[in-house]
PDB file of N, CA and C in Angstrom:
ATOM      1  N   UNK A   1     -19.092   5.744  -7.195  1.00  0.00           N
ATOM      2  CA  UNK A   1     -20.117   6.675  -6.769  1.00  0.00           C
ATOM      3  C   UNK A   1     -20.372   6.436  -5.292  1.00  0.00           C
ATOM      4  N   UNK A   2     -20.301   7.803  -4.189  1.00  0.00           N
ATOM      5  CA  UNK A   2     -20.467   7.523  -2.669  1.00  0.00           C
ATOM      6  C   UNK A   2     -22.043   7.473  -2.720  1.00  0.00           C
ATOM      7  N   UNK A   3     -22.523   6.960  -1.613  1.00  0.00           N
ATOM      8  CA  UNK A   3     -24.044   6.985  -1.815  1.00  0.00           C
ATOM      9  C   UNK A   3     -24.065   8.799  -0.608  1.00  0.00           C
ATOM     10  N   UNK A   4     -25.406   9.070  -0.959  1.00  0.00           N
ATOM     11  CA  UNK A   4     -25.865  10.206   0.142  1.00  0.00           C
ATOM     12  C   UNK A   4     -26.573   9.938   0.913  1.00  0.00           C
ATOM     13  N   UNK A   5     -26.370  10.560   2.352  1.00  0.00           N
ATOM     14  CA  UNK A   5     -27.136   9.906   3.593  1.00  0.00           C
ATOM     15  C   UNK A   5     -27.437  11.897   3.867  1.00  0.00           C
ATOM     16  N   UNK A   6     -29.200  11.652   4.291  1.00  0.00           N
ATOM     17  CA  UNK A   6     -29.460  12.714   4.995  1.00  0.00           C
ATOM     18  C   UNK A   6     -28.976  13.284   6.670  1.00  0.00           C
ATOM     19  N   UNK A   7     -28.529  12.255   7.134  1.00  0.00           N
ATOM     20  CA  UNK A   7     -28.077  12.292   8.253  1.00  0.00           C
ATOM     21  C   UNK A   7     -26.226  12.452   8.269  1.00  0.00           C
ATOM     22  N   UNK A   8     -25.954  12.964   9.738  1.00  0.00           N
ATOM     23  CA  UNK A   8     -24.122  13.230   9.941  1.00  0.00           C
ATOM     24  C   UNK A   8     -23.625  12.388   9.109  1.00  0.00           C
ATOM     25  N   UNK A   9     -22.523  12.144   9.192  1.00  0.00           N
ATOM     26  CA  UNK A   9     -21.840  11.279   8.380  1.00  0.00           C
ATOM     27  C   UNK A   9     -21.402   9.987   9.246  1.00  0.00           C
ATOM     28  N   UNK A  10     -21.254  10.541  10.588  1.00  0.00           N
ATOM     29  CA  UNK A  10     -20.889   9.311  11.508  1.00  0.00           C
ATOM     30  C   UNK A  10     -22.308   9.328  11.993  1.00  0.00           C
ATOM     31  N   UNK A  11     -23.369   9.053  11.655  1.00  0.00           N
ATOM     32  CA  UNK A  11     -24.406   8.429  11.582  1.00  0.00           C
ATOM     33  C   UNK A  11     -24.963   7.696  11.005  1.00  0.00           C
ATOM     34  N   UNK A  12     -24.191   8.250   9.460  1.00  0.00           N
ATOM     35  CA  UNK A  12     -24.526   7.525   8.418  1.00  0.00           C
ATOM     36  C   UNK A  12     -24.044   5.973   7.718  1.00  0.00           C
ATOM     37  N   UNK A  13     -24.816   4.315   7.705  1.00  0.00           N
ATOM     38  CA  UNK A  13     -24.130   3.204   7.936  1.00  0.00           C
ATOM     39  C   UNK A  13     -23.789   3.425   6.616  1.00  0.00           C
ATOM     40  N   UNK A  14     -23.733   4.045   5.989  1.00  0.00           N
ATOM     41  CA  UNK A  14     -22.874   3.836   4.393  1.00  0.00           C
ATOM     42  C   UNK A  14     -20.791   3.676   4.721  1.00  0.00           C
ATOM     43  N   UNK A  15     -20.734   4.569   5.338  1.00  0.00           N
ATOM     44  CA  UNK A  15     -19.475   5.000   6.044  1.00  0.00           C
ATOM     45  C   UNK A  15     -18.915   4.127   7.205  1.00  0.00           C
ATOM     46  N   UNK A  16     -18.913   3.081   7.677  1.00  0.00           N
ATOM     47  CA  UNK A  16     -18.709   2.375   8.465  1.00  0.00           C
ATOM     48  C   UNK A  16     -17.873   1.806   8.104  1.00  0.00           C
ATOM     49  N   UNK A  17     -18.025   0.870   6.852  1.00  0.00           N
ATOM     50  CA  UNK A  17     -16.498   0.075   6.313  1.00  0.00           C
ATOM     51  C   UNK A  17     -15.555   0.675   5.912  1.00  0.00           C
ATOM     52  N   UNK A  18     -16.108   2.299   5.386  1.00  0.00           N
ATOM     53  CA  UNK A  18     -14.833   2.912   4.765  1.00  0.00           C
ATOM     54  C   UNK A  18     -13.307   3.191   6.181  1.00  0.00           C
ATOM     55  N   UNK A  19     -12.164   2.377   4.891  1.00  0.00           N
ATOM     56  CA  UNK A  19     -10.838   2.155   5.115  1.00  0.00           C
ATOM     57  C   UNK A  19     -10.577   0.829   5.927  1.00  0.00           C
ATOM     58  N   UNK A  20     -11.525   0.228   6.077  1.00  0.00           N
ATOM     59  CA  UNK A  20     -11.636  -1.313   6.332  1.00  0.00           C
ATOM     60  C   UNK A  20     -10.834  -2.310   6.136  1.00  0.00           C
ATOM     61  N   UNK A  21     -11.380  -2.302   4.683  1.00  0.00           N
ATOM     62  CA  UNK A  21     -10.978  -2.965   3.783  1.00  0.00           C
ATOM     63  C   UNK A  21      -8.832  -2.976   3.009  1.00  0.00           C
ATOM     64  N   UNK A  22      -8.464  -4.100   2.918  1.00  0.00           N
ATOM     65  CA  UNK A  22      -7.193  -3.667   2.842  1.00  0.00           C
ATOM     66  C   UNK A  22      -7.058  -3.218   1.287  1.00  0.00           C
ATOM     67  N   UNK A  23      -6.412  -2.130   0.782  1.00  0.00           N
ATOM     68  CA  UNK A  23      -5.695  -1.171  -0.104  1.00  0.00           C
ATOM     69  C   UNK A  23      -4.813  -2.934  -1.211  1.00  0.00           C
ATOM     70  N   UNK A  24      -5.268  -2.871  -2.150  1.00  0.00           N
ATOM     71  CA  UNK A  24      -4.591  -3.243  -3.549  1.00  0.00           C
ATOM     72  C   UNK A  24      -3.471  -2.234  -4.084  1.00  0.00           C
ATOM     73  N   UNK A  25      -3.398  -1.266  -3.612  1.00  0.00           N
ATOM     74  CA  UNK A  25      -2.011  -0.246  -3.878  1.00  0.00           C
ATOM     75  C   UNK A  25      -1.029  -0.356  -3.367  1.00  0.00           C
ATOM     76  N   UNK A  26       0.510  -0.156  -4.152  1.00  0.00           N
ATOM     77  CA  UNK A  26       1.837  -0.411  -3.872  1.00  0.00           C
ATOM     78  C   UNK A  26       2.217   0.007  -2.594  1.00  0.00           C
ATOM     79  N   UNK A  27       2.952  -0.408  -1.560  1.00  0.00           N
ATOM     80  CA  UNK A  27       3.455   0.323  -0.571  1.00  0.00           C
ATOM     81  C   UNK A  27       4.722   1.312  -1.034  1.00  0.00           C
ATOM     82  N   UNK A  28       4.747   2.385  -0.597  1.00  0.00           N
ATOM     83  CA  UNK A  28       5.895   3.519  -1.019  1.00  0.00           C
ATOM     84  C   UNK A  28       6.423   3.678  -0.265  1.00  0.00           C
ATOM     85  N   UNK A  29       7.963   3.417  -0.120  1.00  0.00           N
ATOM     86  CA  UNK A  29       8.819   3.835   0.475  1.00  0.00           C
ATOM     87  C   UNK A  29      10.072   4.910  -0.049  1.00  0.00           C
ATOM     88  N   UNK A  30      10.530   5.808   0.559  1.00  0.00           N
ATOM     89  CA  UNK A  30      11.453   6.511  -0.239  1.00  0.00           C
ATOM     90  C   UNK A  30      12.271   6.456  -0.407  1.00  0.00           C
ATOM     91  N   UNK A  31      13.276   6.583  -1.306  1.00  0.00           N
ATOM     92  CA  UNK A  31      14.340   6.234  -2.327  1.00  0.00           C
ATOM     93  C   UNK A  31      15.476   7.454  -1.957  1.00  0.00           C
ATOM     94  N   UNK A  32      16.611   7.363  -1.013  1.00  0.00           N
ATOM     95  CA  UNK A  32      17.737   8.275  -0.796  1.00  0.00           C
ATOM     96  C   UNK A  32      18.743   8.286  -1.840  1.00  0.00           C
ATOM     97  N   UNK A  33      18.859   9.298  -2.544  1.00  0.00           N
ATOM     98  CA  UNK A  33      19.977   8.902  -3.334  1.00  0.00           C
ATOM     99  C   UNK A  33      21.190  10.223  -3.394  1.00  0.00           C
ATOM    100  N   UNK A  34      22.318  10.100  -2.713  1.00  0.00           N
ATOM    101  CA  UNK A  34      23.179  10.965  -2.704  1.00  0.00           C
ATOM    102  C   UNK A  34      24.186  10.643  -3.516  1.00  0.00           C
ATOM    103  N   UNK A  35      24.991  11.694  -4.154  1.00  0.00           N
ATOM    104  CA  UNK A  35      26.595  11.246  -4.794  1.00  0.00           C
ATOM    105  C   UNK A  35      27.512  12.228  -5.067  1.00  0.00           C
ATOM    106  N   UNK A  36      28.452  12.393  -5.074  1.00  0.00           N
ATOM    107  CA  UNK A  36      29.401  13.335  -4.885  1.00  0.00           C
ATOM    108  C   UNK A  36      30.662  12.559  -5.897  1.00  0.00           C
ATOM    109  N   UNK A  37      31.295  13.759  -6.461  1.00  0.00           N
ATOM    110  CA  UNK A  37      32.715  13.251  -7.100  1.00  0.00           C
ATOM    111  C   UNK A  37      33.522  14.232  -7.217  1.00  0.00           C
ATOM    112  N   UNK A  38      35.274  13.579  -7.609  1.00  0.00           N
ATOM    113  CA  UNK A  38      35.871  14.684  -8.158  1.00  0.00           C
ATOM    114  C   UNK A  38      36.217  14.221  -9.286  1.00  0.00           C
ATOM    115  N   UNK A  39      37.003  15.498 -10.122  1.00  0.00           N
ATOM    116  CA  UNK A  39      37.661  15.514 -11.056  1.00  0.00           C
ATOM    117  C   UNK A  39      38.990  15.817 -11.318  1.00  0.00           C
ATOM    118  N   UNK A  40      40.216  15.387 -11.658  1.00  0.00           N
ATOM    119  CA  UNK A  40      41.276  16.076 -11.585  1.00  0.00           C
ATOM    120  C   UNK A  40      41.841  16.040 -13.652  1.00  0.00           C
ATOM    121  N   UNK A  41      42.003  17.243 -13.511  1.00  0.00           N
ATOM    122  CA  UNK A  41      42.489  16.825 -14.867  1.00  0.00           C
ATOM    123  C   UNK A  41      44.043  16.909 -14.754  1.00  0.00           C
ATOM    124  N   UNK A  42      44.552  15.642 -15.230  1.00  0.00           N
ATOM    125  CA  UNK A  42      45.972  15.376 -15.404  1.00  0.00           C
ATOM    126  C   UNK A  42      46.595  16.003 -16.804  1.00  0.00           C
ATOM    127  N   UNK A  43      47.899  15.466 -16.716  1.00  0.00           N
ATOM    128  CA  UNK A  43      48.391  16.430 -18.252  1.00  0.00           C
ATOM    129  C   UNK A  43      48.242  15.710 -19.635  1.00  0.00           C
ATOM    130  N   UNK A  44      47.845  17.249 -20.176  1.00  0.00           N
ATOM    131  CA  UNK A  44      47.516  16.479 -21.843  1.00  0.00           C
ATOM    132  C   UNK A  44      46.045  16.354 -21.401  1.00  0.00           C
ATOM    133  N   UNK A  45      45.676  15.508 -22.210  1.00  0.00           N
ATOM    134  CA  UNK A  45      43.979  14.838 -22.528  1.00  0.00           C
ATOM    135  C   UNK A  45      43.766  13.700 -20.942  1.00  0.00           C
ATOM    136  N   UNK A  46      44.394  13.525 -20.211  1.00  0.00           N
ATOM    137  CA  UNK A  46      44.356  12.957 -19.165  1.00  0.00           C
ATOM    138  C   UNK A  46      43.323  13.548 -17.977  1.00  0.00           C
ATOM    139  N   UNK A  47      42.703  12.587 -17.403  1.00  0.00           N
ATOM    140  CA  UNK A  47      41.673  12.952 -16.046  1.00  0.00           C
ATOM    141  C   UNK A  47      41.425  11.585 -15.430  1.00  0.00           C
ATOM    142  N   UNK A  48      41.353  12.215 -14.063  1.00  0.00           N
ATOM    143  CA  UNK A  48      40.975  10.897 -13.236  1.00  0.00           C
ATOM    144  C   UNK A  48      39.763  10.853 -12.510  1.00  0.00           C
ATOM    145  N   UNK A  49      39.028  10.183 -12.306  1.00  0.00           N
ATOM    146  CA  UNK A  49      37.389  10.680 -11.889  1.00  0.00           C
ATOM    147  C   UNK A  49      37.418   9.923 -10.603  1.00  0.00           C
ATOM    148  N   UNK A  50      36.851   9.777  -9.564  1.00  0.00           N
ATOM    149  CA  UNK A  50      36.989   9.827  -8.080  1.00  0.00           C
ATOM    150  C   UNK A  50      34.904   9.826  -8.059  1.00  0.00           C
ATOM    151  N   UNK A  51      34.535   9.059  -7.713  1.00  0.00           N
ATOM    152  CA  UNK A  51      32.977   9.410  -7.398  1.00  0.00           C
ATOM    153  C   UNK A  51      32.542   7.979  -5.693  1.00  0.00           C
ATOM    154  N   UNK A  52      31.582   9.000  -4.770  1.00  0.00           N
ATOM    155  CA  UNK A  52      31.332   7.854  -3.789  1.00  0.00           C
ATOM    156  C   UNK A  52      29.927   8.507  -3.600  1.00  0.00           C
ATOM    157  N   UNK A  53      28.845   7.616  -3.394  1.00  0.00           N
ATOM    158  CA  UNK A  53      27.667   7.828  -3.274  1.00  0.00           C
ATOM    159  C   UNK A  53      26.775   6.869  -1.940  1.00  0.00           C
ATOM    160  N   UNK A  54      25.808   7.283  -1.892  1.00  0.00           N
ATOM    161  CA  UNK A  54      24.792   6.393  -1.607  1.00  0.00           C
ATOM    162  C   UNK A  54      23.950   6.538  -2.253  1.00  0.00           C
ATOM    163  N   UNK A  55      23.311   5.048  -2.671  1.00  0.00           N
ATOM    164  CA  UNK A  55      21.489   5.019  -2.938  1.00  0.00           C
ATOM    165  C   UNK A  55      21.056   3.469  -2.339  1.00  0.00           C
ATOM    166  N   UNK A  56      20.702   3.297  -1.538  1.00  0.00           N
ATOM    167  CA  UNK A  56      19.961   1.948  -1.041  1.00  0.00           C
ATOM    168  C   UNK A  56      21.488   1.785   0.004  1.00  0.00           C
ATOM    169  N   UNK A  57      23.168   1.349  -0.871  1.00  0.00           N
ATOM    170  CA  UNK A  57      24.016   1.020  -0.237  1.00  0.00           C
ATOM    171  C   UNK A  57      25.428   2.490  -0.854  1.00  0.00           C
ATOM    172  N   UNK A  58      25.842   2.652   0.165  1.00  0.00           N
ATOM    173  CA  UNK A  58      27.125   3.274  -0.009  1.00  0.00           C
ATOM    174  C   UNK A  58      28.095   2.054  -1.285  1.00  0.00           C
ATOM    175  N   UNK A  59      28.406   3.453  -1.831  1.00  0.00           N
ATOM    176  CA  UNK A  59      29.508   2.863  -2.716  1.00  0.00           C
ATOM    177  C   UNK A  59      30.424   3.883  -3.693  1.00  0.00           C
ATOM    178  N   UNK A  60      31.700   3.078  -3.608  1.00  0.00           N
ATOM    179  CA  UNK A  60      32.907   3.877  -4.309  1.00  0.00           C
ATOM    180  C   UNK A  60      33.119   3.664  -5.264  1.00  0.00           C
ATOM    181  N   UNK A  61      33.971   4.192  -6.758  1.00  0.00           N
ATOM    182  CA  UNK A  61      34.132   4.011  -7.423  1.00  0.00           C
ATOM    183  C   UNK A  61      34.930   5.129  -8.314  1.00  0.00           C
ATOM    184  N   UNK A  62      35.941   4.641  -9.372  1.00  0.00           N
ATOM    185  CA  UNK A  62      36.444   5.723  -9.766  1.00  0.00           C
ATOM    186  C   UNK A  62      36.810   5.281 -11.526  1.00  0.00           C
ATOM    187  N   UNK A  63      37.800   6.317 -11.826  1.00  0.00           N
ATOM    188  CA  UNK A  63      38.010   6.160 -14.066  1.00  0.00           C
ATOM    189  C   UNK A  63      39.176   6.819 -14.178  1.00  0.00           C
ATOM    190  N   UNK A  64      39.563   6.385 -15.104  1.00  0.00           N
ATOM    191  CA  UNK A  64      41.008   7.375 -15.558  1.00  0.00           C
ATOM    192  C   UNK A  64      40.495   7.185 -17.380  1.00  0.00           C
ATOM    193  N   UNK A  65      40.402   8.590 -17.929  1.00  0.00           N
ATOM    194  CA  UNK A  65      40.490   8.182 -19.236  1.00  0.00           C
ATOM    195  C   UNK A  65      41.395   9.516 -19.667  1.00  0.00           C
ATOM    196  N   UNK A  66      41.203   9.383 -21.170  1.00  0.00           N
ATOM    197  CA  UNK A  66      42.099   9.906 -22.044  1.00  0.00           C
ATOM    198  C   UNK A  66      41.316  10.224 -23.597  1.00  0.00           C
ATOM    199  N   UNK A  67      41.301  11.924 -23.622  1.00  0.00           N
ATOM    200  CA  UNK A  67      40.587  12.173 -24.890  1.00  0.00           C
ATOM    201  C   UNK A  67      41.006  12.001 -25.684  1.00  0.00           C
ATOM    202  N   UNK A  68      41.154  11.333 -26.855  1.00  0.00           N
ATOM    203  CA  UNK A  68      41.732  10.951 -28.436  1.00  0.00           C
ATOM    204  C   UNK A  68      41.624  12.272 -29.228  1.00  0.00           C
ATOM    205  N   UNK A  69      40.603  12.920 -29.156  1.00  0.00           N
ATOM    206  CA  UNK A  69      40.509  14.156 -30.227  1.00  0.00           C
ATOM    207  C   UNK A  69      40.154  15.498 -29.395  1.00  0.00           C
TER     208      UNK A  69
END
């Protein structure tokens, strides 16, 4: 509950400490997260997956699988 002052507000000593005081809340920073891939489908049930991204650090990575059914 703020208290009420009949007077301005920057007159008013209720308002003096407000933002003073240091914040108990998380610091937020923002979170980049990009990624991109390909796909190639090889023959038959065959594909090879190709993916490179960033989030915090760049990174590569890739798959080769094969559908059974």
């Amino acid at each position: 509950v703020l208290p009420t002052c009949e007077e301005p507000v920057a007159a008013c000593p209720h308002w003096e400490q407000v933002g003073t005081q240091p914040s108990s809340l998380p610091s937020v920073f923002p979170v980049l997260h990009l990624r991109t891939g390909l796909e190639v489908r090889l023959i038959g049930p065959a594909s090879l997956r190709l993916e490179a991204g960033l989030r915090q650090v760049v990174y590569v990575g890739g798959g080769f699988s094969v559908e059974l059914f």
